[in-house]
C-alpha atoms as a PDB file:
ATOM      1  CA  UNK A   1     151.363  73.266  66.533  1.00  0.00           C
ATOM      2  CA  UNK A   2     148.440  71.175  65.524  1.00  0.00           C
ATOM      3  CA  UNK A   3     144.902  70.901  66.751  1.00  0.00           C
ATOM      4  CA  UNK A   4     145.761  67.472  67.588  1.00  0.00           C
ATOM      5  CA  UNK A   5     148.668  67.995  69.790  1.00  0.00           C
ATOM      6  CA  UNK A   6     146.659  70.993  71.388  1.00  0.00           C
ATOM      7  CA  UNK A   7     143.552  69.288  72.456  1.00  0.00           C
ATOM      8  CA  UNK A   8     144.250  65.604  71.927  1.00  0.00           C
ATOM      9  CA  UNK A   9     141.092  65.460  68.803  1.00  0.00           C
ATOM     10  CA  UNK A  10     141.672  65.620  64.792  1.00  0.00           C
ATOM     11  CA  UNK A  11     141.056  68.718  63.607  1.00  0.00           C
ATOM     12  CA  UNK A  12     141.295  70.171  60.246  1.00  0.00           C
ATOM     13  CA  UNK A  13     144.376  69.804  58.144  1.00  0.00           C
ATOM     14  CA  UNK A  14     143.735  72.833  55.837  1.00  0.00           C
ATOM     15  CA  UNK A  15     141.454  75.445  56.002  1.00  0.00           C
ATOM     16  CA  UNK A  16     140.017  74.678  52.516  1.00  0.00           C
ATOM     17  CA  UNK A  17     138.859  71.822  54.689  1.00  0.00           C
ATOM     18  CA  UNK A  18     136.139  74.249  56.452  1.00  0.00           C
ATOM     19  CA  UNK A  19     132.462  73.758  55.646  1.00  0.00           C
ATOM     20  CA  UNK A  20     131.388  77.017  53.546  1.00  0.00           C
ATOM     21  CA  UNK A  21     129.140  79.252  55.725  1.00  0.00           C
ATOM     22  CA  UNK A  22     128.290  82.668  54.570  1.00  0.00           C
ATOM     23  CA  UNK A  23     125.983  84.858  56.546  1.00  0.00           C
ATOM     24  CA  UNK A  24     122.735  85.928  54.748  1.00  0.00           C
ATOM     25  CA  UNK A  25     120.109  89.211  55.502  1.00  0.00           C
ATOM     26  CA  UNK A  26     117.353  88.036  57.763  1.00  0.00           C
ATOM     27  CA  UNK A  27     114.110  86.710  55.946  1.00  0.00           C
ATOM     28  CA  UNK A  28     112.490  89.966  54.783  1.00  0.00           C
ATOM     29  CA  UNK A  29     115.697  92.090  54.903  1.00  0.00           C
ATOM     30  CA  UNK A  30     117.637  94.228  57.193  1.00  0.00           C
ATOM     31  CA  UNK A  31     115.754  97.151  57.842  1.00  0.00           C
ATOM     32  CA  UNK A  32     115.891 100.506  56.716  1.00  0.00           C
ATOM     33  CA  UNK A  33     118.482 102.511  58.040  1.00  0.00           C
ATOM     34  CA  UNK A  34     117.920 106.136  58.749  1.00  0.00           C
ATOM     35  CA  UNK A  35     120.660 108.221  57.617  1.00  0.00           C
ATOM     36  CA  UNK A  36     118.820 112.376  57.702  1.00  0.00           C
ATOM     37  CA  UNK A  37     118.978 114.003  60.452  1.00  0.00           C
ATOM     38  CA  UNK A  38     116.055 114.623  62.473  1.00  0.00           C
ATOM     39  CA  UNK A  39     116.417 117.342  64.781  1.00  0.00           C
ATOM     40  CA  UNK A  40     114.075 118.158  67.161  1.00  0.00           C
ATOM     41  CA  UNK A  41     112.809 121.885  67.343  1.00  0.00           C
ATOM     42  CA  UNK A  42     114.391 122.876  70.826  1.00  0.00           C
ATOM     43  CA  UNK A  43     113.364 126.843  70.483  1.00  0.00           C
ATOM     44  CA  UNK A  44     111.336 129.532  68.867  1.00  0.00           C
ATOM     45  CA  UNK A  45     111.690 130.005  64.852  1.00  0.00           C
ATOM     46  CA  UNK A  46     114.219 132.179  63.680  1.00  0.00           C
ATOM     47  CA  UNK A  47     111.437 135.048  62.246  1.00  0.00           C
ATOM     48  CA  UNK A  48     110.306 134.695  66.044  1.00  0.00           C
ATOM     49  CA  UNK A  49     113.637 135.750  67.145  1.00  0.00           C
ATOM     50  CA  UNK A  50     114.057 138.715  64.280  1.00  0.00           C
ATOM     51  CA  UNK A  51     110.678 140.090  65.068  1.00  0.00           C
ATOM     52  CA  UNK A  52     110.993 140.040  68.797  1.00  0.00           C
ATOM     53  CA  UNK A  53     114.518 141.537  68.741  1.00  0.00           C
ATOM     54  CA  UNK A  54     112.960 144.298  66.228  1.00  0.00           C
ATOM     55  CA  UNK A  55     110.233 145.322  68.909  1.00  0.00           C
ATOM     56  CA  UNK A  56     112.389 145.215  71.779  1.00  0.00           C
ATOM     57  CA  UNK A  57     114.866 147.658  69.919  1.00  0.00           C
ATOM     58  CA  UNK A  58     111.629 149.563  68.972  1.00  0.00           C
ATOM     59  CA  UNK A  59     110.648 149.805  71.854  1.00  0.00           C
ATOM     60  CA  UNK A  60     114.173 151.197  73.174  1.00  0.00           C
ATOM     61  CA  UNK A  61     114.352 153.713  70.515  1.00  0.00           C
ATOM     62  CA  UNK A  62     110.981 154.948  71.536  1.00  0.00           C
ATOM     63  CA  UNK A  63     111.959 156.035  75.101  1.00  0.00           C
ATOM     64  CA  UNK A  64     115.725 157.239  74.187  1.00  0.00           C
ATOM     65  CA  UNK A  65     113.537 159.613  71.995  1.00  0.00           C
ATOM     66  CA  UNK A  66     110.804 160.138  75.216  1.00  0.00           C
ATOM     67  CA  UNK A  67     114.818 160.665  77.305  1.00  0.00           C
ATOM     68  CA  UNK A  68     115.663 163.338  74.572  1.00  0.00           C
ATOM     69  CA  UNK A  69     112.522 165.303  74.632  1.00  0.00           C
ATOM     70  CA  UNK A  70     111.486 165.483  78.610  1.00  0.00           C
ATOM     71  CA  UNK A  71     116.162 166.446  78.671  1.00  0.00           C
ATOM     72  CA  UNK A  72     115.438 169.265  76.247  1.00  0.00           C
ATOM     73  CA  UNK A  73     112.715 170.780  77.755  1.00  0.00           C
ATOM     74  CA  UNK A  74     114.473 170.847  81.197  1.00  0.00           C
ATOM     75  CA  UNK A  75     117.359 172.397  79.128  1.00  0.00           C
ATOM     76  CA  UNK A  76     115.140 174.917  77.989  1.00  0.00           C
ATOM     77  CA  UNK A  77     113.290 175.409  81.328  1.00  0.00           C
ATOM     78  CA  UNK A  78     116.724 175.995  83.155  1.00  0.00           C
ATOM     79  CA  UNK A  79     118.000 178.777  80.344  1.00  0.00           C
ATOM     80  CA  UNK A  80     114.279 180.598  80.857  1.00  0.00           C
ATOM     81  CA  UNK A  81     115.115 180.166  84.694  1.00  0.00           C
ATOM     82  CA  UNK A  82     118.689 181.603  84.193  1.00  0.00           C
ATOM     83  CA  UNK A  83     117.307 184.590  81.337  1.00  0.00           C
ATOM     84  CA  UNK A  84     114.366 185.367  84.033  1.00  0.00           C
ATOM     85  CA  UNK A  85     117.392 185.840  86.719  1.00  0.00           C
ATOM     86  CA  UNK A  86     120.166 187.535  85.197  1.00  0.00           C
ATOM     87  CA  UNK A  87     119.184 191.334  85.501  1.00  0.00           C
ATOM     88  CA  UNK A  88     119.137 190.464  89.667  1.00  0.00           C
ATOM     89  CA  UNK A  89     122.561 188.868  89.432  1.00  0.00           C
ATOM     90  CA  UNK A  90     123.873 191.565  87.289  1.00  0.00           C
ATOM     91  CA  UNK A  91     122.822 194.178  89.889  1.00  0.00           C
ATOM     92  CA  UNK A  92     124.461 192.781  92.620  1.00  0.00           C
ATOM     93  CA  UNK A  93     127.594 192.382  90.994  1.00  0.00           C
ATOM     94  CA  UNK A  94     127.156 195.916  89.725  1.00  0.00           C
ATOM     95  CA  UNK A  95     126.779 196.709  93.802  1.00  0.00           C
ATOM     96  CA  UNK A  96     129.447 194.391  94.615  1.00  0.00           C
ATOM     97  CA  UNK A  97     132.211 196.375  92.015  1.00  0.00           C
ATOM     98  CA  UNK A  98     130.957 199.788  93.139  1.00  0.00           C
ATOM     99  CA  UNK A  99     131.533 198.724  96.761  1.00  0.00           C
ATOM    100  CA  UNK A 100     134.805 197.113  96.384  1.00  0.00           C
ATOM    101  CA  UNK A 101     135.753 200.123  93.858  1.00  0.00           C
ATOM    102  CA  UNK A 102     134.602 202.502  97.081  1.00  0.00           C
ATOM    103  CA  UNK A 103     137.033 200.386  98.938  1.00  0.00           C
ATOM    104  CA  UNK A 104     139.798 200.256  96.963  1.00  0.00           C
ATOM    105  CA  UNK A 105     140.012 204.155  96.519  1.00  0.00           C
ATOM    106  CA  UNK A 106     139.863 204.369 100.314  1.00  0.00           C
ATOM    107  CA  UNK A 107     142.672 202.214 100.535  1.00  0.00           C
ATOM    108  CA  UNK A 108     144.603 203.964  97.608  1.00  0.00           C
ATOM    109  CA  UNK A 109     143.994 207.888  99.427  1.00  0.00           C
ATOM    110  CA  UNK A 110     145.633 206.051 102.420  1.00  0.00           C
ATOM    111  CA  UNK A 111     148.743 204.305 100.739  1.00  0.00           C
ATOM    112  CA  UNK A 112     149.069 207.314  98.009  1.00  0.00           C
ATOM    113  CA  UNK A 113     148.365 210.552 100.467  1.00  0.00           C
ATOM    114  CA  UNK A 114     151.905 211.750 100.465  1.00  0.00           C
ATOM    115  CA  UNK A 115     152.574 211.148  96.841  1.00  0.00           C
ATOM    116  CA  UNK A 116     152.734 214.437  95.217  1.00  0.00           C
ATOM    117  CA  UNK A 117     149.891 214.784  92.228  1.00  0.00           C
ATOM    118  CA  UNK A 118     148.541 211.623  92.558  1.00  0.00           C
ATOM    119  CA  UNK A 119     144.938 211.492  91.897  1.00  0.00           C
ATOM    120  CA  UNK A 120     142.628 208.398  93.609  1.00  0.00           C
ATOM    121  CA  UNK A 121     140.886 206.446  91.347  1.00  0.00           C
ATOM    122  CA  UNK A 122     142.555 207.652  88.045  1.00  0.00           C
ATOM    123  CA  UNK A 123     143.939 204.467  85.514  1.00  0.00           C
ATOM    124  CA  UNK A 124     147.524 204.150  85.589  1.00  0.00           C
ATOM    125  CA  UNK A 125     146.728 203.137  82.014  1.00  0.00           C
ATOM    126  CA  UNK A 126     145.730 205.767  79.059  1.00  0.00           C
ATOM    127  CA  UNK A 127     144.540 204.066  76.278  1.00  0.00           C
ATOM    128  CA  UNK A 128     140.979 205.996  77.250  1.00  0.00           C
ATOM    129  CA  UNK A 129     139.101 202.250  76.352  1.00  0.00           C
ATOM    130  CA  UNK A 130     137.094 201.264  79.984  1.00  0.00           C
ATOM    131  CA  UNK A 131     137.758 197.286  80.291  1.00  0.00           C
ATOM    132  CA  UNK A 132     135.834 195.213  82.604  1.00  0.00           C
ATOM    133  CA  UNK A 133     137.396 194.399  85.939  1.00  0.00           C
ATOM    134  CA  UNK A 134     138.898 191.122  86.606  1.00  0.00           C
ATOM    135  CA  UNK A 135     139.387 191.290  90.505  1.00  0.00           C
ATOM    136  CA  UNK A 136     137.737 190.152  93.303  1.00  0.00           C
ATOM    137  CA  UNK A 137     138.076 189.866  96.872  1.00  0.00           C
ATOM    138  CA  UNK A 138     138.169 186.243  96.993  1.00  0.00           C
ATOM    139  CA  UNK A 139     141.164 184.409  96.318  1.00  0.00           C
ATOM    140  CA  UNK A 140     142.006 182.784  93.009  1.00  0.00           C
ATOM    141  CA  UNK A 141     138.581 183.712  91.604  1.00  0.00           C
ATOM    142  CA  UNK A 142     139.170 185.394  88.283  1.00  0.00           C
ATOM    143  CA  UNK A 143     135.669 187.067  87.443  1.00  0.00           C
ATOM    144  CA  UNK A 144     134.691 189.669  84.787  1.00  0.00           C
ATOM    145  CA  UNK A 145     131.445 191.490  85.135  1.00  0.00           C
END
């Protein structure tokens, strides 16, 4: 299909029959395209960063080490506490073995009285060595004095 049986006008039989028109810059040229990037600064430098990160762990440091020190002299504190105590608590457990030994031989004259020989409070055991007692009155305590 021709141009002439399209619209009805002459038109061009070739396209070496088109008047040459080639597109030139703008008087002055085109101007200068920018091609770096240009970021803006959106924060603090990076040295800002490392040197505020460095104090804050500083800082941190300082009272883990102010924790330690107040922890260990409340360690120390309690262990005086517990040294300054211990001759009363090893009296009354002294008192509480003497009265539960009392006891104990009262009940053993009662359940032994008509065994021939038998003598209350002597160890069944005669390897002469005395070992702490491991008994108490309460149940499933397991104490040595």
């Amino acid at each position: 299909m021709t141009e002439v049986s399209i619209r009805g006008v002459s038109g061009m039989k070739s396209v070496k029959d088109m008047p040459i028109s080639q597109e030139m810059p703008p008087p002055g040229g085109f101007p200068q395209v920018r091609f770096a990037r240009r970021i803006p600064s959106t924060g603090p430098a990076g040295t800002t960063l490392f040197t505020l990160g460095a104090l804050v762990m500083g800082y941190g440091f300082y009272k883990v080490g102010m924790g330690n020190r107040e922890r260990r002299t409340l360690k120390a504190e309690k262990a005086a506490a517990r040294h300054a105590i211990l001759p009363l608590l090893q009296a009354e457990e002294d008192r509480r073995y003497v009265a539960q030994q009392n006891k104990f031989k009262a009940q053993e004259s009662l359940i032994m009285k008509d065994v021939p020989g038998w003598e209350v409070g002597k160890s069944v055991y005669y390897s002469g060595a005395w070992h702490p007692p491991c008994y108490t009155t309460e149940p499933g305590i397991n104490r040595t004095a």
